[in-house]
Protein backbone atom coordinates (compact mmCIF):
# COMPACT_ATOMS: atom_id res chain seq x y z
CA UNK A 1 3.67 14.95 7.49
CA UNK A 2 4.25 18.44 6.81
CA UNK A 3 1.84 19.63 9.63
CA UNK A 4 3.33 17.45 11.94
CA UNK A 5 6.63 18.86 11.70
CA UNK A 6 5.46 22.18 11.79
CA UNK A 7 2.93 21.86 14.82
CA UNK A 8 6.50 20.16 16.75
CA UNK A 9 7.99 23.15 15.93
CA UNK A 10 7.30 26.99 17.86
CA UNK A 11 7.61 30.57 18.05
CA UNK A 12 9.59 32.01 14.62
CA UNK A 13 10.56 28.62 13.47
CA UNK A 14 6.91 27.51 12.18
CA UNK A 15 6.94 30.80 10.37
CA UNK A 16 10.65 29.95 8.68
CA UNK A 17 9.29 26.41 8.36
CA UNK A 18 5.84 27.46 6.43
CA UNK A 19 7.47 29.92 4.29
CA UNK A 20 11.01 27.89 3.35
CA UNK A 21 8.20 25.10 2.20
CA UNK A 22 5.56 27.35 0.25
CA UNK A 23 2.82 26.72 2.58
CA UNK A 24 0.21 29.09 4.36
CA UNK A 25 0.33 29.68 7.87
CA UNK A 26 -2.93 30.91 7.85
CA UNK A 27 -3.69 27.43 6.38
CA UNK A 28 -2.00 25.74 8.93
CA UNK A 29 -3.23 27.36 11.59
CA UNK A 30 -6.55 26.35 10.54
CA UNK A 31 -5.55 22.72 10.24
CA UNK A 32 -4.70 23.47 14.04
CA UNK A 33 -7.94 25.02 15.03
CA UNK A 34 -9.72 22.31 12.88
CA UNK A 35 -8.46 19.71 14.78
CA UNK A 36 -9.34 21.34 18.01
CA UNK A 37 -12.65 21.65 16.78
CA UNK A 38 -13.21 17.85 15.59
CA UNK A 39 -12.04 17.21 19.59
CA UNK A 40 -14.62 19.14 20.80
CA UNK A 41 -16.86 17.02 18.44
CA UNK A 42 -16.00 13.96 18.85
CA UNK A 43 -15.90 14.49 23.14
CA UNK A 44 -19.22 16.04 22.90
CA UNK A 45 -20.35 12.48 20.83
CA UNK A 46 -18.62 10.69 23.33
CA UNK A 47 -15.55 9.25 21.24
CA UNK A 48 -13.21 11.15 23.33
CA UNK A 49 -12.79 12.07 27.05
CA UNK A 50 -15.65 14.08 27.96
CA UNK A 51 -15.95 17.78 28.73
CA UNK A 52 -12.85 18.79 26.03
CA UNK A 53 -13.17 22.27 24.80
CA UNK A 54 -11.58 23.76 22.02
CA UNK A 55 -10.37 26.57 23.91
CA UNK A 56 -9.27 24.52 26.57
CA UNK A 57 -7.30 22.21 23.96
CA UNK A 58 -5.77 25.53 22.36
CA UNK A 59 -4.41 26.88 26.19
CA UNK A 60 -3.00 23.67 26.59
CA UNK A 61 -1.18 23.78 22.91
CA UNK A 62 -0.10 27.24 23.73
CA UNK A 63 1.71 25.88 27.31
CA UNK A 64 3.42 23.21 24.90
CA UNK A 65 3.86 25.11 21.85
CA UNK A 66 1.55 22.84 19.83
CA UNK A 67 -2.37 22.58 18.76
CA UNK A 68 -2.62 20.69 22.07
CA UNK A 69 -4.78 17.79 20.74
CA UNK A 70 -2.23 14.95 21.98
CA UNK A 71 -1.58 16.45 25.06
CA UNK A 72 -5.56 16.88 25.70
CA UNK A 73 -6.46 12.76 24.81
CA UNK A 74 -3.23 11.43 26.36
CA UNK A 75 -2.29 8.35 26.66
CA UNK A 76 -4.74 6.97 29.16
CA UNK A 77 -7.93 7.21 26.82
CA UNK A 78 -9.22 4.12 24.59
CA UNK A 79 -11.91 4.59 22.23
CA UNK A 80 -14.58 1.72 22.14
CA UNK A 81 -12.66 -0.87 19.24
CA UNK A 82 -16.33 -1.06 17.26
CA UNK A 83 -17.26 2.33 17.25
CA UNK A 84 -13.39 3.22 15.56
CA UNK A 85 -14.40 0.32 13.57
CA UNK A 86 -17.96 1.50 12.43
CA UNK A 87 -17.09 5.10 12.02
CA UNK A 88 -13.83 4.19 9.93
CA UNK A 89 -16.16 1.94 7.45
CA UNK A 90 -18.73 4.72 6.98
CA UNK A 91 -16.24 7.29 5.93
CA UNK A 92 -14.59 4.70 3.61
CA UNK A 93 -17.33 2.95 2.02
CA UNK A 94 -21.11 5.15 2.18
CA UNK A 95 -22.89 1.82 0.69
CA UNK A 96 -22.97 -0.04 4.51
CA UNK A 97 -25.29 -1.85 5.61
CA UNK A 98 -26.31 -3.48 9.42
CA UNK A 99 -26.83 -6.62 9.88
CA UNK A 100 -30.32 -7.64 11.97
CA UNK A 101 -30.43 -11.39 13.39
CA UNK A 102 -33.35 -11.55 15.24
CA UNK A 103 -33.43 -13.71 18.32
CA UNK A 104 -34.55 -17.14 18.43
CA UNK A 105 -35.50 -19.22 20.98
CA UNK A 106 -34.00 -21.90 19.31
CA UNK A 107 -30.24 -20.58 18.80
CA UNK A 108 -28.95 -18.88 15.96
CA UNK A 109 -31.64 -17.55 13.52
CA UNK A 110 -31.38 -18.83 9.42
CA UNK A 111 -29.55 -17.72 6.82
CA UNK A 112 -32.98 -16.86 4.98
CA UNK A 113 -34.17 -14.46 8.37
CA UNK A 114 -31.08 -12.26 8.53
CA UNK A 115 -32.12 -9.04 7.15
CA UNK A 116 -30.04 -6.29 6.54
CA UNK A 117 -30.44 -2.49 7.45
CA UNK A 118 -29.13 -0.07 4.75
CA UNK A 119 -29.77 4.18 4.09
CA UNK A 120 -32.19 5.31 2.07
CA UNK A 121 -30.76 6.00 -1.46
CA UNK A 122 -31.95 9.00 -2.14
CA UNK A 123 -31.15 10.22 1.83
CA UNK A 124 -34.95 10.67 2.01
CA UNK A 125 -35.70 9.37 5.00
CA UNK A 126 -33.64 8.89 8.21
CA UNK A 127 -35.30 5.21 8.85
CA UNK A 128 -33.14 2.17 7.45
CA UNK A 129 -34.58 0.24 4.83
CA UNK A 130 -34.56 -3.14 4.96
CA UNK A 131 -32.62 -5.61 2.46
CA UNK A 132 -31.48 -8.78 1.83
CA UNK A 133 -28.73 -10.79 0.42
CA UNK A 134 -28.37 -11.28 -2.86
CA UNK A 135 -29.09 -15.13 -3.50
CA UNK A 136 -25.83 -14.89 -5.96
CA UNK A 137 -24.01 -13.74 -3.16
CA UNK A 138 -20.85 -15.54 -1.53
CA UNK A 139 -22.49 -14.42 1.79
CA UNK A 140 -25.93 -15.66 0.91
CA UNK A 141 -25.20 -19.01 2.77
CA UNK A 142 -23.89 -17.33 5.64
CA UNK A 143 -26.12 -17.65 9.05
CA UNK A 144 -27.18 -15.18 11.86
CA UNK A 145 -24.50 -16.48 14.20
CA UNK A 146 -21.91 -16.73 11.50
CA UNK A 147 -21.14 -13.33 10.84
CA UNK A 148 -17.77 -11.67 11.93
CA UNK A 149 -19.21 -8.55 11.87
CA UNK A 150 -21.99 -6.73 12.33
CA UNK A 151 -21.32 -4.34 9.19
CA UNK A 152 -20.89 -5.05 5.68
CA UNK A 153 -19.84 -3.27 2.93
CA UNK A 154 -21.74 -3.76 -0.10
CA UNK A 155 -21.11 -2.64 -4.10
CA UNK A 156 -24.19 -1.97 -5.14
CA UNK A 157 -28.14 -2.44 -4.56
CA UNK A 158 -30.58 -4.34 -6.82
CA UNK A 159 -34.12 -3.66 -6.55
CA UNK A 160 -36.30 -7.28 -7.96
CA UNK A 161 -38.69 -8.57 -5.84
CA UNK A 162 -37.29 -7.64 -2.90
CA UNK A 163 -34.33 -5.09 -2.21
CA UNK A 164 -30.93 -6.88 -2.83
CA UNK A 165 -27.18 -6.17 -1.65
């Protein structure tokens, strides 16, 4: 909230605003140019419009008197509903797993054949391991075709015969 209110305000008034509140305008100045970077980012990735360039973003603050970051996306861009989705579950919860249904040619495959695709522990290796679900599990009767989602957030992983969430 703070940066928000200062980034709305320009010239001399940010600096009365950062120093009547005990904050560091080098600090949010970098909040600024952090933001601009994670733009360029996130374009480059193909989350945002295309082609964005931090220095581009900051000329385009500097014509509003802000970091320019909302007047850079606009209004007219719409990231993808599942990628805001996946991204959003990965920074909240780093034990996620993917679920794999593979196709049948008789419809939906069986509970027992849905396998799940979870990181290495130990961040060793960039393939996914494979897992299942837990028999205990309230999702263990679930089937391929059942699922809501294609993610699932799991609390922990049990290693027994076969690698459990």
């Amino acid at each position: 909230a703070a940066y928000m209110q200062f980034d709305s305000l320009s010239g001399q008034g940010r600096f009365d605003f950062a120093r009547e509140r005990f904050l560091g305008i080098k600090t949010l100045q970098g909040v600024a140019q952090l933001k601009r970077q994670l733009l360029e980012a996130l374009s480059h990735a193909g989350i945002a419009p295309p082609g964005l360039r931090s220095s581009y973003v900051e000329s385009i603050g500097r014509q509003q008197g802000n970091d320019g970051v909302r007047a850079a996306l606009g209004q007219r861009f719409q990231a993808p509903q599942e990628l805001l989705c996946a991204l959003l579950s990965a920074a909240l919860f780093p034990q996620v797993a993917y679920l794999h249904a593979p196709n049948t040619k008789k419809g939906p495959c069986a509970a027992e054949l849905v396998r799940l695709h979870i990181r290495e522990p130990q961040g060793e290796s960039s393939d996914p391991q494979t897992a299942c679900i837990h028999p205990s599990s309230v999702n263990s009767s679930v089937g391929g075709a059942d699922w809501r989602s294609t993610y699932l957030a799991f609390h922990e992983c049990v290693r027994t015969t076969k690698v459990y969430v």
